[in-house]
C-alpha atoms as a PDB file:
ATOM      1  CA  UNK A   1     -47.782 -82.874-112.026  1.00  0.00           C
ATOM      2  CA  UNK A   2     -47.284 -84.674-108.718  1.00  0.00           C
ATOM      3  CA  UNK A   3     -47.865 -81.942-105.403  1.00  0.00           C
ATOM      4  CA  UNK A   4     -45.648 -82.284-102.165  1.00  0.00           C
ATOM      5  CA  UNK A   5     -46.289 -81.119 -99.149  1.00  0.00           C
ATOM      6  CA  UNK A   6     -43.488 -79.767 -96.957  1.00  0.00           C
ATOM      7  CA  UNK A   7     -44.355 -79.203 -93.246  1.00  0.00           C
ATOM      8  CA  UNK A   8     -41.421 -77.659 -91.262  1.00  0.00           C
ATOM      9  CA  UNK A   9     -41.436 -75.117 -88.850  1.00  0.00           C
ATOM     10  CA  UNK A  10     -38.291 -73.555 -90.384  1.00  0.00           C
ATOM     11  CA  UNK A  11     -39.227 -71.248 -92.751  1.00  0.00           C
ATOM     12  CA  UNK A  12     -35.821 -71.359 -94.374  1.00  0.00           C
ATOM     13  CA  UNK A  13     -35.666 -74.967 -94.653  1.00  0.00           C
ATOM     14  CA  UNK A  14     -39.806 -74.871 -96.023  1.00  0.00           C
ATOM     15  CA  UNK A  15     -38.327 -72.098 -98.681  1.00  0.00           C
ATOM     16  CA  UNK A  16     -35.420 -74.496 -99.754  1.00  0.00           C
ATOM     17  CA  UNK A  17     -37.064 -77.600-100.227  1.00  0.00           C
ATOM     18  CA  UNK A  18     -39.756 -76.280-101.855  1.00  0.00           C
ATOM     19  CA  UNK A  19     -37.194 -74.550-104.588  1.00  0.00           C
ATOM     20  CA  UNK A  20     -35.350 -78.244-104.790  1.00  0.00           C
ATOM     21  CA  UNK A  21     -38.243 -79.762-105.445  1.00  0.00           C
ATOM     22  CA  UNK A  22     -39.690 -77.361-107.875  1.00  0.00           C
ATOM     23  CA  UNK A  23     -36.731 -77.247-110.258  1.00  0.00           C
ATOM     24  CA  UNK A  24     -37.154 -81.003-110.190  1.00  0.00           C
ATOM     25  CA  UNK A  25     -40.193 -80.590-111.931  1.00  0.00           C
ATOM     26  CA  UNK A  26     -42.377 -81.173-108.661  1.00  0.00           C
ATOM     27  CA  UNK A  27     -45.354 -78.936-107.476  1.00  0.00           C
ATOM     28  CA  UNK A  28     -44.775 -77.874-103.521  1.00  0.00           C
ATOM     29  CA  UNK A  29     -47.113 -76.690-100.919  1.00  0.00           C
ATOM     30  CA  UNK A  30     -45.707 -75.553 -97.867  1.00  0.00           C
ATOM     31  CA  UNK A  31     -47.354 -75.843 -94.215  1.00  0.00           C
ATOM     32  CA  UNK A  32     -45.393 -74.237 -91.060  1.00  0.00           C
ATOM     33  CA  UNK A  33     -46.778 -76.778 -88.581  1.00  0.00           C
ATOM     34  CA  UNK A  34     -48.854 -80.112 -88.347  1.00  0.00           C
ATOM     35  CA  UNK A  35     -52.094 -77.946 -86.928  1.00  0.00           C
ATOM     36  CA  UNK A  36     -51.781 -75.641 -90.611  1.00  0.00           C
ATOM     37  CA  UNK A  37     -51.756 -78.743 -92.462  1.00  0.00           C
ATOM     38  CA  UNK A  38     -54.491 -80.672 -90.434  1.00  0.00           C
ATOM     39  CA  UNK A  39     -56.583 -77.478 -91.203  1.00  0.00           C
ATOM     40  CA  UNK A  40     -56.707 -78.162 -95.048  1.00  0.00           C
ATOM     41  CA  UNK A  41     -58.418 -81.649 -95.196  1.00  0.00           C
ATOM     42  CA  UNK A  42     -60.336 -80.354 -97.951  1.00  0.00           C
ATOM     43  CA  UNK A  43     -57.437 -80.085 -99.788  1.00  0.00           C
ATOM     44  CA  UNK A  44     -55.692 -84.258 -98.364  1.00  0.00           C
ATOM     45  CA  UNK A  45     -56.219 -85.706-101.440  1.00  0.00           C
ATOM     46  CA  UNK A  46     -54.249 -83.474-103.916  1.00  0.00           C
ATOM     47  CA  UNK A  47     -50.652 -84.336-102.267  1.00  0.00           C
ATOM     48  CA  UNK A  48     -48.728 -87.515-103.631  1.00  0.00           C
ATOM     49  CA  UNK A  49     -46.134 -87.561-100.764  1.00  0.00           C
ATOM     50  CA  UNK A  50     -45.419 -85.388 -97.279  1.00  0.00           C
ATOM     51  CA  UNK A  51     -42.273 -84.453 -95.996  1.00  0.00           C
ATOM     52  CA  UNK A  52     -42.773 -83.923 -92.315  1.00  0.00           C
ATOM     53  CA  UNK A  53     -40.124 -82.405 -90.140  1.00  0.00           C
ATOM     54  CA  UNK A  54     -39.905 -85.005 -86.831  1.00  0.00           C
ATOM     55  CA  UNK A  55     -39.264 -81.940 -84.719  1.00  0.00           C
ATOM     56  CA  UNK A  56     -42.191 -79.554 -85.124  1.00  0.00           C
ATOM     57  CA  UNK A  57     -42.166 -77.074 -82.528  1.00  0.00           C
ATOM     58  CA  UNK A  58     -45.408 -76.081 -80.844  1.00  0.00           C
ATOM     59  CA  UNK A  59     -47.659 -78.209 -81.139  1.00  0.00           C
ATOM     60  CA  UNK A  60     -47.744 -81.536 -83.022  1.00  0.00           C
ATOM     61  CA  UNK A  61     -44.663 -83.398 -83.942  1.00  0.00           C
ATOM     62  CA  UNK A  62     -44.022 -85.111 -87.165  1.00  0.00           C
ATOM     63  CA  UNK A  63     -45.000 -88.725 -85.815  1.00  0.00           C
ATOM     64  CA  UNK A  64     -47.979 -87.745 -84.178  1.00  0.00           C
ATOM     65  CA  UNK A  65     -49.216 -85.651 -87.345  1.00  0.00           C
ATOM     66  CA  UNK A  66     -48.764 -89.165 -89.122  1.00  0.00           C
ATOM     67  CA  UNK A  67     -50.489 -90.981 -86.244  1.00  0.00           C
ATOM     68  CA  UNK A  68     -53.116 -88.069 -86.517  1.00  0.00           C
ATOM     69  CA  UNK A  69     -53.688 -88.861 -90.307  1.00  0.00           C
ATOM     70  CA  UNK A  70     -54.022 -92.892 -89.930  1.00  0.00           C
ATOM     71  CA  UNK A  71     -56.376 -92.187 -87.727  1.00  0.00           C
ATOM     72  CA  UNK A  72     -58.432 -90.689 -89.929  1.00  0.00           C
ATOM     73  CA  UNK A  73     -57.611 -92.717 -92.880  1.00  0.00           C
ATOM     74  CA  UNK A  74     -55.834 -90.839 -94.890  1.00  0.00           C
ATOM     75  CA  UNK A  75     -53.232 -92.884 -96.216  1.00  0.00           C
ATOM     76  CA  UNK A  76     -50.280 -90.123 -98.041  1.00  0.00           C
ATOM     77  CA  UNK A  77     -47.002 -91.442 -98.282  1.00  0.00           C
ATOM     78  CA  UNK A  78     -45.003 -89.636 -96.130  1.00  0.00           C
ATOM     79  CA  UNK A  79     -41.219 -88.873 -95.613  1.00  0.00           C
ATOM     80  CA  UNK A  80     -40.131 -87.643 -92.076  1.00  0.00           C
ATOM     81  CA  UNK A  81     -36.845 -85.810 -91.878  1.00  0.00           C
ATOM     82  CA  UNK A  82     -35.233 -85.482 -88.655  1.00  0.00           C
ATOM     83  CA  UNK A  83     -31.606 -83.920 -87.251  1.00  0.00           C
ATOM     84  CA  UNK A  84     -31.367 -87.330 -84.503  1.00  0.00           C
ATOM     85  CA  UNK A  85     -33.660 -90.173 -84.177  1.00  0.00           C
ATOM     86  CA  UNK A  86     -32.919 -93.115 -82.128  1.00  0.00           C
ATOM     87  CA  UNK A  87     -33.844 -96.482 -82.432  1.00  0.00           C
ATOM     88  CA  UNK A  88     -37.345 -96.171 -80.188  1.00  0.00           C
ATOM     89  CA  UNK A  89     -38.208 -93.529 -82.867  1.00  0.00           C
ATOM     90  CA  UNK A  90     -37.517 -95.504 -85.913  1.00  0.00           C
ATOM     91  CA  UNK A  91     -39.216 -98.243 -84.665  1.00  0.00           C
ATOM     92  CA  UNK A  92     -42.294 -96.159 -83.807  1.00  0.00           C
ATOM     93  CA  UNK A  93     -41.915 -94.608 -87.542  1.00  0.00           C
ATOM     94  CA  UNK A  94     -42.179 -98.083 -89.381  1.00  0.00           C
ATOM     95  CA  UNK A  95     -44.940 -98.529 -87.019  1.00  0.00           C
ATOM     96  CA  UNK A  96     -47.048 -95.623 -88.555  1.00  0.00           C
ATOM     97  CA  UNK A  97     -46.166 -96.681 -91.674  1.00  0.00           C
ATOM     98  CA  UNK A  98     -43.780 -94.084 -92.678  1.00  0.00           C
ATOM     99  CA  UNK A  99     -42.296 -94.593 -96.048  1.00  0.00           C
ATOM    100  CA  UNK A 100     -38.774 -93.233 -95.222  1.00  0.00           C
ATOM    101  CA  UNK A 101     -36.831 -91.223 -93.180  1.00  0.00           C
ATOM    102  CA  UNK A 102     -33.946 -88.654 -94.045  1.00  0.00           C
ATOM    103  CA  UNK A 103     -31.405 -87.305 -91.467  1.00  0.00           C
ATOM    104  CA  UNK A 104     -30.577 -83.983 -91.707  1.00  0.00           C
ATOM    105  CA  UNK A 105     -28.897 -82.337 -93.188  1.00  0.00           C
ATOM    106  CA  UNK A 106     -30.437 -84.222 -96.428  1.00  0.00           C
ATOM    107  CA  UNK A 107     -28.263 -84.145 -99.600  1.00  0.00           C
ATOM    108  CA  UNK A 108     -30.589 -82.424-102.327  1.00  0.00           C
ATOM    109  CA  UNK A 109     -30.008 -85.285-104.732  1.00  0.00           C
ATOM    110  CA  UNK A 110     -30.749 -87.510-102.235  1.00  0.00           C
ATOM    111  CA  UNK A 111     -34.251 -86.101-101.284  1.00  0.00           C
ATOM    112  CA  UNK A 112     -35.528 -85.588-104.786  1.00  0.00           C
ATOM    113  CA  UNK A 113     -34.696 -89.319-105.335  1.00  0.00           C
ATOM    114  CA  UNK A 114     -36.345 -90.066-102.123  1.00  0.00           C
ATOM    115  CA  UNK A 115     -39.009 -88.169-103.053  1.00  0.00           C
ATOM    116  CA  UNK A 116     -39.601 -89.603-106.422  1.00  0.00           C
ATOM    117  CA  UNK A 117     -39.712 -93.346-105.455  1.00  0.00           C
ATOM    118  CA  UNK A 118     -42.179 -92.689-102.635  1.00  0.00           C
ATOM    119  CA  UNK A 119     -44.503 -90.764-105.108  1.00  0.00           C
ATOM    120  CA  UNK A 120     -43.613 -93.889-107.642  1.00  0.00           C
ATOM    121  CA  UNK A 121     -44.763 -96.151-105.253  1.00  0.00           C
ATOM    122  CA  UNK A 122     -48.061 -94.456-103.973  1.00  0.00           C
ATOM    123  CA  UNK A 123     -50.068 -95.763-101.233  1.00  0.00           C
ATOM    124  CA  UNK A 124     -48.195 -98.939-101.974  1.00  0.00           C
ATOM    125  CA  UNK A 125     -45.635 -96.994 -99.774  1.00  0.00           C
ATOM    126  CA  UNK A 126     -48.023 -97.279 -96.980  1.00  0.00           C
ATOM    127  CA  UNK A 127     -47.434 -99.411 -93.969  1.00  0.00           C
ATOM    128  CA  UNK A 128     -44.444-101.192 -96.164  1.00  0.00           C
ATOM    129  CA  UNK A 129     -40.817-101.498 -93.910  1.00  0.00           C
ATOM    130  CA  UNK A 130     -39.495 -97.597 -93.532  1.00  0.00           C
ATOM    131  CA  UNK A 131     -36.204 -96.819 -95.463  1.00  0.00           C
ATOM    132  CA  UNK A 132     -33.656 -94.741 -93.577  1.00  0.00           C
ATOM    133  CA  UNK A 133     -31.168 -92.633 -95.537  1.00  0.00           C
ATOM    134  CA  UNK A 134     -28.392 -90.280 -93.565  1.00  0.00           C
END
């Protein structure tokens, strides 16, 4: 079974998801910020896709969590979902080699598609052109 991790600070939103993606025959671990998640590298290399909320509040945001992992070379496929995102932070997305981006709200048949391909495509997803659904 393929794991997705969900980091949102919205614990609704987390909770949702995480049902969506289950039903769809996905297994979901949930993180309520980019620090959480950065705190369980031991456990990096057991998620097949991210979905990072752009708009993390506190500390990290969604791009800079992505920059964060690059950085260290790990290479997930990653999904940011966002409310607004202008052109600047599309461009910087592709840059960090985001696989996709879905605006909010996200239409549940939508994301579990989303989801899918970018877990089909694997690390291929990496650094490839970002896809932008609304």
């Amino acid at each position: 079974m393929q794991r997705v991790g969900i980091i949102d600070d919205d614990d609704r939103v987390r909770l949702s998801v995480k049902l969506l993606l289950e039903v769809s025959g996905l297994e979901v671990e949930t993180f309520a910020s980019a620090e959480e998640f950065l705190g369980c590298q031991d456990c990096f290399s057991r998620f097949a896709c991210l979905i990072v909320d752009f708009r993390l509040s506190g500390g990290l945001n969604g791009l800079e969590l992505v920059r964060t992992l690059r950085e260290q070379q790990v290479l997930i496929p990653t999904v940011i979902s966002s409310g607004f995102t202008s052109e600047s932070d599309e461009a910087a997305f592709v840059a960090a080699g985001v696989a996709a981006v879905l605006n909010k709200p996200v239409v549940p048949k939508q994301l579990v598609k989303i989801i899918k391909e970018v877990i089909a495509l694997g690390s291929d997803a990496q650094g490839s052109p970002c896809s932008k659904t609304s």
